[in-house]
Each structure stands twice: as C-alpha cells, then as structure tokens.
C-alpha atoms as a PDB file:
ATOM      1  CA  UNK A   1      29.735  18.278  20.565  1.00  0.00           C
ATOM      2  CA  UNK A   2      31.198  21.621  19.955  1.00  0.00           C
ATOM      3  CA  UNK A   3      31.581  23.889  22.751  1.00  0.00           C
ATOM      4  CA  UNK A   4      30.732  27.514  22.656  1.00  0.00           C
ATOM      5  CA  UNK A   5      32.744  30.231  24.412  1.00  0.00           C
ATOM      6  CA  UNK A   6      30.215  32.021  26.800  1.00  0.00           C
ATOM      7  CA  UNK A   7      28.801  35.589  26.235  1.00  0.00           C
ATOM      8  CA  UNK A   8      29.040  34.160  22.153  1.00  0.00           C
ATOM      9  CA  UNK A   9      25.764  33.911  20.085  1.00  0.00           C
ATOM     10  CA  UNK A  10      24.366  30.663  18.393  1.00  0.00           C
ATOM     11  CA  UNK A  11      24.927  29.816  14.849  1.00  0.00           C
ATOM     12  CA  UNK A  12      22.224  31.675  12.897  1.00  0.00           C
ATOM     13  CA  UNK A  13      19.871  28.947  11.729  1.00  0.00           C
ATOM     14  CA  UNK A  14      18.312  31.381   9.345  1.00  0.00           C
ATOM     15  CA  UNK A  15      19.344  34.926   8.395  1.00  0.00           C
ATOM     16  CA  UNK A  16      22.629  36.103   7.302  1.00  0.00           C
ATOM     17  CA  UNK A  17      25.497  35.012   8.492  1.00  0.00           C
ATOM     18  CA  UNK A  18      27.521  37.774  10.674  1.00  0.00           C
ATOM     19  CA  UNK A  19      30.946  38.208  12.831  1.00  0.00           C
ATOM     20  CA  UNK A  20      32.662  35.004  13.268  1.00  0.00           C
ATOM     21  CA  UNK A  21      30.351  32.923  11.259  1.00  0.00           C
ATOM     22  CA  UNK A  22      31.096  34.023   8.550  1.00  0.00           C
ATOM     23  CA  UNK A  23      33.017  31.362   6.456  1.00  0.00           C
ATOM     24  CA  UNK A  24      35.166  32.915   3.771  1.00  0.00           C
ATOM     25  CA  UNK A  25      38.625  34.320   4.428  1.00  0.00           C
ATOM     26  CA  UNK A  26      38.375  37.352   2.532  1.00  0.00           C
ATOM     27  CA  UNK A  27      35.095  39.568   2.422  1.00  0.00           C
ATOM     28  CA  UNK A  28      33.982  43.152   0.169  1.00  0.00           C
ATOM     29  CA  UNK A  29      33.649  45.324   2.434  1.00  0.00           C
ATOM     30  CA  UNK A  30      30.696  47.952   3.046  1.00  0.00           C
ATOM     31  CA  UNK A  31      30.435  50.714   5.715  1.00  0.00           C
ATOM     32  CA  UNK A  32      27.095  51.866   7.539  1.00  0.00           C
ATOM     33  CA  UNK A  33      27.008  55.157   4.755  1.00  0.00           C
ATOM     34  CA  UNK A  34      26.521  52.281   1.755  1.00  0.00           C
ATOM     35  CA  UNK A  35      30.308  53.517   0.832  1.00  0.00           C
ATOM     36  CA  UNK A  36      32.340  50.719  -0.421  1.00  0.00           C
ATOM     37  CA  UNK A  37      35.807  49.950   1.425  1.00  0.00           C
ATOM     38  CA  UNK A  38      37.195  47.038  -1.030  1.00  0.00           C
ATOM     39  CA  UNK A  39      38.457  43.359  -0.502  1.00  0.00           C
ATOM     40  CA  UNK A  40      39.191  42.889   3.233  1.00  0.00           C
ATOM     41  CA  UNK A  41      39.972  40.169   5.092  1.00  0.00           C
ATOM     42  CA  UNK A  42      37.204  39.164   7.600  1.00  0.00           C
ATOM     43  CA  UNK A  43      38.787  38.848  10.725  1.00  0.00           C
ATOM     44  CA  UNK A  44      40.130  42.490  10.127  1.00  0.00           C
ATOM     45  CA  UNK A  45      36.430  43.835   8.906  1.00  0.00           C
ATOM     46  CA  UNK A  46      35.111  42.419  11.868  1.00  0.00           C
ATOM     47  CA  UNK A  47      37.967  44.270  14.163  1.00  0.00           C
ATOM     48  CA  UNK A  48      36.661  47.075  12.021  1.00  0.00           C
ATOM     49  CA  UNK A  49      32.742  46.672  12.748  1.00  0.00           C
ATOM     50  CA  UNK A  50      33.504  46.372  16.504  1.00  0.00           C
ATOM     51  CA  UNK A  51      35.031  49.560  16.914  1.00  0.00           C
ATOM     52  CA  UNK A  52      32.365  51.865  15.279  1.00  0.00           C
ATOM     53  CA  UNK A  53      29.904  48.915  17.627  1.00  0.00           C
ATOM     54  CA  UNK A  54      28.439  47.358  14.756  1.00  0.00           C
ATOM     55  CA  UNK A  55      28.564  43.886  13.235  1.00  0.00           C
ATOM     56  CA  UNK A  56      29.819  42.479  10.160  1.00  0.00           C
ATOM     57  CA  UNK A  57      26.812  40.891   8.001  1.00  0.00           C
ATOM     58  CA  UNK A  58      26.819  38.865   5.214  1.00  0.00           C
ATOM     59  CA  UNK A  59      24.341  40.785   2.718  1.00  0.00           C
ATOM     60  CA  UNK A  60      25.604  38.588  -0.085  1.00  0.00           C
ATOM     61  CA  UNK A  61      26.975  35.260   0.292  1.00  0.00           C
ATOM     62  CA  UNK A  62      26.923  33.546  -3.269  1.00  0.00           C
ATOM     63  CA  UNK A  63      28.906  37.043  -4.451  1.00  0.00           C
ATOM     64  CA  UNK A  64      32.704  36.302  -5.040  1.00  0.00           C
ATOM     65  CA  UNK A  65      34.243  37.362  -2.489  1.00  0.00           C
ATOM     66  CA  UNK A  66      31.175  37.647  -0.505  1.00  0.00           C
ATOM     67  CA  UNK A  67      29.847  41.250  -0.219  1.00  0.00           C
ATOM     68  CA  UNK A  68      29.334  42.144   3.972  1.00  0.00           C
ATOM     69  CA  UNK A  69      28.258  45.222   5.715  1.00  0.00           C
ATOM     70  CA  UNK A  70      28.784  46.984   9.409  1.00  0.00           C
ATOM     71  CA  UNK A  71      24.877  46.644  10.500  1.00  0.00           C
ATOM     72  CA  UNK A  72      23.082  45.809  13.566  1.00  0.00           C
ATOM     73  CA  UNK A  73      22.068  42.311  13.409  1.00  0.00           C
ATOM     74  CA  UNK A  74      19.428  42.482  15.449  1.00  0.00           C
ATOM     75  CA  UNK A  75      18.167  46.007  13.729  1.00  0.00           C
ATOM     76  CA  UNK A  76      18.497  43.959  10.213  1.00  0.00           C
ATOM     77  CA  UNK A  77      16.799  40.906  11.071  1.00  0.00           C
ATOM     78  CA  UNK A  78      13.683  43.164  12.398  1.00  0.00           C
ATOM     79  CA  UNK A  79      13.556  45.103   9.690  1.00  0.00           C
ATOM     80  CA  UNK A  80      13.747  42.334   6.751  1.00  0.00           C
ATOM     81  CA  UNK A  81      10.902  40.181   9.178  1.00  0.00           C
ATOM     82  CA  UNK A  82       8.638  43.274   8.940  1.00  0.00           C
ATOM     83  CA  UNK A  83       9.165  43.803   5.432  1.00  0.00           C
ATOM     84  CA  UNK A  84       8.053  39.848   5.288  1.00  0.00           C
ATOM     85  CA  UNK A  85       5.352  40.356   6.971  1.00  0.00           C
ATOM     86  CA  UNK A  86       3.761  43.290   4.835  1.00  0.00           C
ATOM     87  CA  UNK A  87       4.276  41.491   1.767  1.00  0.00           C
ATOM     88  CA  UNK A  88       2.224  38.728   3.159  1.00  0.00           C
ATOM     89  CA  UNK A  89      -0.549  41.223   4.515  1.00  0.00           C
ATOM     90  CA  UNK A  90      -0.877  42.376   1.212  1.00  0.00           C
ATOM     91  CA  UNK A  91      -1.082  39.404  -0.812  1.00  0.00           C
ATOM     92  CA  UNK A  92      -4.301  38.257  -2.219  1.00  0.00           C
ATOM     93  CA  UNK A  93      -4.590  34.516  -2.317  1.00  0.00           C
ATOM     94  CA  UNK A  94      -7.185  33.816  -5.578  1.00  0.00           C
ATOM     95  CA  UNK A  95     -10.411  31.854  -4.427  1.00  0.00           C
ATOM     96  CA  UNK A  96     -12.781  29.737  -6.479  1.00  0.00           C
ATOM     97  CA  UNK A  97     -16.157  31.016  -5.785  1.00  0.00           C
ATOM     98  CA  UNK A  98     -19.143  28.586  -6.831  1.00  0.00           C
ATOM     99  CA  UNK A  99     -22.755  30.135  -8.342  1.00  0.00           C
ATOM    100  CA  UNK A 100     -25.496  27.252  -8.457  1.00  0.00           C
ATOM    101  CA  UNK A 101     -28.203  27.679 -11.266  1.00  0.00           C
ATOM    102  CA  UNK A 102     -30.999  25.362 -12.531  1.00  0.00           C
ATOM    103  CA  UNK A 103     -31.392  24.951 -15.962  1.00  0.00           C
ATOM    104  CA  UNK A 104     -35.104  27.110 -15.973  1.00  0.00           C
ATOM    105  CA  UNK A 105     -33.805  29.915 -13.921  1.00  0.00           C
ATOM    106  CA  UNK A 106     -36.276  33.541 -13.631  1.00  0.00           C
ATOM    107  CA  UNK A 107     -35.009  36.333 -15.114  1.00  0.00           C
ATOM    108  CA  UNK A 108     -35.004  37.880 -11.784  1.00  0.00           C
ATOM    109  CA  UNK A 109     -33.074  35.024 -10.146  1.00  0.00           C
ATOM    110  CA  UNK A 110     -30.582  35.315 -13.361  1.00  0.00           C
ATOM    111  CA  UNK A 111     -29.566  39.228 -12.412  1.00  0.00           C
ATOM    112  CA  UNK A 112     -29.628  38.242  -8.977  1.00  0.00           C
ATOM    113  CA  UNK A 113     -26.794  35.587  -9.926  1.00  0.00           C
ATOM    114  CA  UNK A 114     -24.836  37.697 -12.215  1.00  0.00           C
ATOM    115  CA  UNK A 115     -24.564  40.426  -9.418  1.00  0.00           C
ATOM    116  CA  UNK A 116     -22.693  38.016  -7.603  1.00  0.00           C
ATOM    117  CA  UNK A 117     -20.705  36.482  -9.991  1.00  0.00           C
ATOM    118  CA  UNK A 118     -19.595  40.709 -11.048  1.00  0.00           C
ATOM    119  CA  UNK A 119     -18.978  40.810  -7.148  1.00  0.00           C
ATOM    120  CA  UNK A 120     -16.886  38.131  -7.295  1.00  0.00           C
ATOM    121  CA  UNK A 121     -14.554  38.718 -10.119  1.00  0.00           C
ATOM    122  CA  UNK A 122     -14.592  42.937  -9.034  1.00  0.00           C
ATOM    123  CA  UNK A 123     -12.780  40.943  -5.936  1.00  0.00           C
ATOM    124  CA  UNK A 124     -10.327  39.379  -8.356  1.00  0.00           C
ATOM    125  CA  UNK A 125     -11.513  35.817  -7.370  1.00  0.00           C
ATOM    126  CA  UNK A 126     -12.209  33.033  -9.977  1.00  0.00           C
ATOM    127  CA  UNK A 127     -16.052  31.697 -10.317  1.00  0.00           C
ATOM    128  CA  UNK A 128     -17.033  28.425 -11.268  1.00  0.00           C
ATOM    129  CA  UNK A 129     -20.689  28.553 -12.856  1.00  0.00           C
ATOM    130  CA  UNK A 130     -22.744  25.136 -11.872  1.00  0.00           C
ATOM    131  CA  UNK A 131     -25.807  23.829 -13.434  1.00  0.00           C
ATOM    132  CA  UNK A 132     -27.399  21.425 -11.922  1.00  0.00           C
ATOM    133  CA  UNK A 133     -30.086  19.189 -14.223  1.00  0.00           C
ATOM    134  CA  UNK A 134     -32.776  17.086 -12.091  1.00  0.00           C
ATOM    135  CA  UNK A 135     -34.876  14.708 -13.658  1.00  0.00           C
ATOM    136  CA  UNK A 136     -35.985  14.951 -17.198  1.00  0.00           C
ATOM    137  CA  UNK A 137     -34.450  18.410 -17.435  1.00  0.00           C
ATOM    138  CA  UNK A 138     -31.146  16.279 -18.336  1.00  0.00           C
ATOM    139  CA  UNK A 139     -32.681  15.441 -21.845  1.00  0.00           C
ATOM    140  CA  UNK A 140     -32.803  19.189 -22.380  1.00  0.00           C
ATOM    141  CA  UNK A 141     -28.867  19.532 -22.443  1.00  0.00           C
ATOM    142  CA  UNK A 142     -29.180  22.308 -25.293  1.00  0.00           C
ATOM    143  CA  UNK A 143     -31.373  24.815 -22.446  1.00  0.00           C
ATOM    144  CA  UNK A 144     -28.175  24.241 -20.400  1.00  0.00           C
ATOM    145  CA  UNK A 145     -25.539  25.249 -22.888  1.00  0.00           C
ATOM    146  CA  UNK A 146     -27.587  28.181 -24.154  1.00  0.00           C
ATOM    147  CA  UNK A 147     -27.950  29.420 -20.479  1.00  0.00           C
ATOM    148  CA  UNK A 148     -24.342  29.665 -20.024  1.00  0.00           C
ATOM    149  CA  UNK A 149     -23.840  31.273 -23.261  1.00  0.00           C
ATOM    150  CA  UNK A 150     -25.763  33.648 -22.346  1.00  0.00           C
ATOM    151  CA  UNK A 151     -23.569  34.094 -18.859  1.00  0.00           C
ATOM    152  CA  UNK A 152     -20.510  34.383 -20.776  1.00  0.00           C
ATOM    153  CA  UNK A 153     -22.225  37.061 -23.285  1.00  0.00           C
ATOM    154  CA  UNK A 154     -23.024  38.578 -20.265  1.00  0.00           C
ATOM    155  CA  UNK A 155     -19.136  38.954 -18.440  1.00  0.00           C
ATOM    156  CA  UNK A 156     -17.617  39.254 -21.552  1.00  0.00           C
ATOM    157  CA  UNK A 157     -15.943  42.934 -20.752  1.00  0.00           C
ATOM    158  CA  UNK A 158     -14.689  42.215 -17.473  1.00  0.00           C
ATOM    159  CA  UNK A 159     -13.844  38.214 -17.192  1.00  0.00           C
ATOM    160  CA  UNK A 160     -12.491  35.345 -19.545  1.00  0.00           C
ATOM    161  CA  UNK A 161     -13.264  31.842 -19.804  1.00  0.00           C
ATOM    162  CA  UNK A 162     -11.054  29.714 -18.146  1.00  0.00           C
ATOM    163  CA  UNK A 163     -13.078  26.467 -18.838  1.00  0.00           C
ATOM    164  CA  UNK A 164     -15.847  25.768 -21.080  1.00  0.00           C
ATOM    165  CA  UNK A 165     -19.422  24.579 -20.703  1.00  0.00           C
ATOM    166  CA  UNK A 166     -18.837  20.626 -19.983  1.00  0.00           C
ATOM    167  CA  UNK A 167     -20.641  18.143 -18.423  1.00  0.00           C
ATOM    168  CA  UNK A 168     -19.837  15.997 -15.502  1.00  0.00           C
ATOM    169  CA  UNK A 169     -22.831  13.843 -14.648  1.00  0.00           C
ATOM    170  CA  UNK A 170     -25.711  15.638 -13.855  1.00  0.00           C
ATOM    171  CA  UNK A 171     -24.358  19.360 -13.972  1.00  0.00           C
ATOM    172  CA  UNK A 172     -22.820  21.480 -16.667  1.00  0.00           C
ATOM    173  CA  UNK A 173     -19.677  23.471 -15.583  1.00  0.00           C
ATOM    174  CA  UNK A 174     -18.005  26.639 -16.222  1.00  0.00           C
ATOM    175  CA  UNK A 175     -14.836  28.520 -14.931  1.00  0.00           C
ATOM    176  CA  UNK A 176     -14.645  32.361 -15.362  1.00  0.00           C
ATOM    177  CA  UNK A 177     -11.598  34.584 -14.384  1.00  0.00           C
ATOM    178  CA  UNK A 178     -10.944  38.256 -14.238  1.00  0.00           C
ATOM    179  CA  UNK A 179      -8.714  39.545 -17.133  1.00  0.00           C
END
C-alpha cells in the first residue's frame, strides 16, 4: 500500500487528472485567459499554476503532448457536473404508448382514439395501435386490416409507420412514429 503525504488529495477516480497526477513529463501549456504558453514540462507548469493559486488540469489527455490548463479543480469539476446534469434534464427518453381498439369500433369512439394517438405523437412518443378480435370477430380479419388503414390514412401528415398491420394471435398490431 502506497502512502500518501498528508494535506495531499486522492487520486481522481473520475475527472481530469490535475497537479501531480498528471503522468506525462512534458505538457502544452494553457493560461487562465485561454492564451497558449507552449510545450512545458509539468513539474515546472505546475510551479507555474501555484503561484497565480491555480491548478494544472489535464483538459486533454489523448493530445500529444497532453494539452493542460491553470483552472480551479474544484470550480471545473462543478461546472462540467452541472452542464451534465442539464443535458440530462433536457433529454426526452421516447415511450411506446399503447391505443386498444375492437375491430367494430363507433365512429365516436374512433375520434376519441385518434385524439390520443395525435396527443401522443405531438409529445414525440411512439404508439403502438392494438386490435383485439374476440370470438367470431377473428374470421373477419379483413374489418381489422381495413380499420387500421384507415388509422394510418388518418396520421399520414404528422407520423410514419414503423410496423405494419400483423397479427399475433388474437390481435392485429401496428407501430406509428413521429417524422
């Protein structure tokens, strides 16, 4: 086990690497004002970074030689976690919505449907259209398919078909997506 001096911070897990952790001999050189000073060596850049009370960071490890600022760590970590954490806030994860239909759906019930399934993709989630045939209404297959023909008539402008009318036992499936 390696002993650390005290008042000395732990090796940065994740994050850039910065001051004496940093591994190469020789390091490109960056000050606070973005202005760049050249090929240094490191131990000197850090000498360098301590006196204007900074730290030396590694921006750019794979570079060759490695490129390295004067930043605050700490500052630098905060600021690239809370740039993190508004791209996830602003993601939007894609869902699968499902709309259930019978086979001898109401006109009523149909617009009722269709609002939701406009709802849906205006949200930019994906809808899967089920049909569900009970009884002898399975002999009737054709009722089915023209039914979802007409659903896909219907969302034509706004949504494209990302799978077919096809059966799977006792239902007839379709999956729309916004364009």
């Amino acid at each position: 086990m390696t002993r650390r001096p005290m008042g000395q911070a732990p090796m940065p897990n994740n994050g850039p690497r910065f001051n004496e952790f940093i591994q190469s001999q020789k390091v490109r050189v960056i000050d606070e004002n973005g202005e760049n000073l050249g090929v240094m060596l490191t131990r000197e850049a850090m000498e360098a970074a301590r006196e204007i009370g900074l730290d030396l960071v590694e921006v750019s490890p794979n570079a060759d030689p490695p490129v390295a600022k004067y930043l605050d760590v700490g500052k630098f970590k905060y600021e690239a976690q809370k740039k993190a954490n508004l791209a996830r806030k602003t993601q939007h994860t894609q869902e699968i919505k499902e709309i259930k239909m019978r086979p001898n759906i109401d006109d009523h019930d149909y617009d009722t449907k269709m609002k939701k399934i406009f709802e849906f993709i205006g949200d930019g989630d994906k809808v899967k259209v089920t049909l569900r045939f009970r009884g002898r209404e399975l002999s009737h297959g054709q009722l089915g398919m023209a039914l979802l023909q007409r659903v896909q008539a219907d969302i034509v402008e706004i949504a494209k078909i990302e799978q077919h009318p096809r059966f799977e036992g006792r239902q007839m499936l379709m999956v729309v997506a916004p364009k």
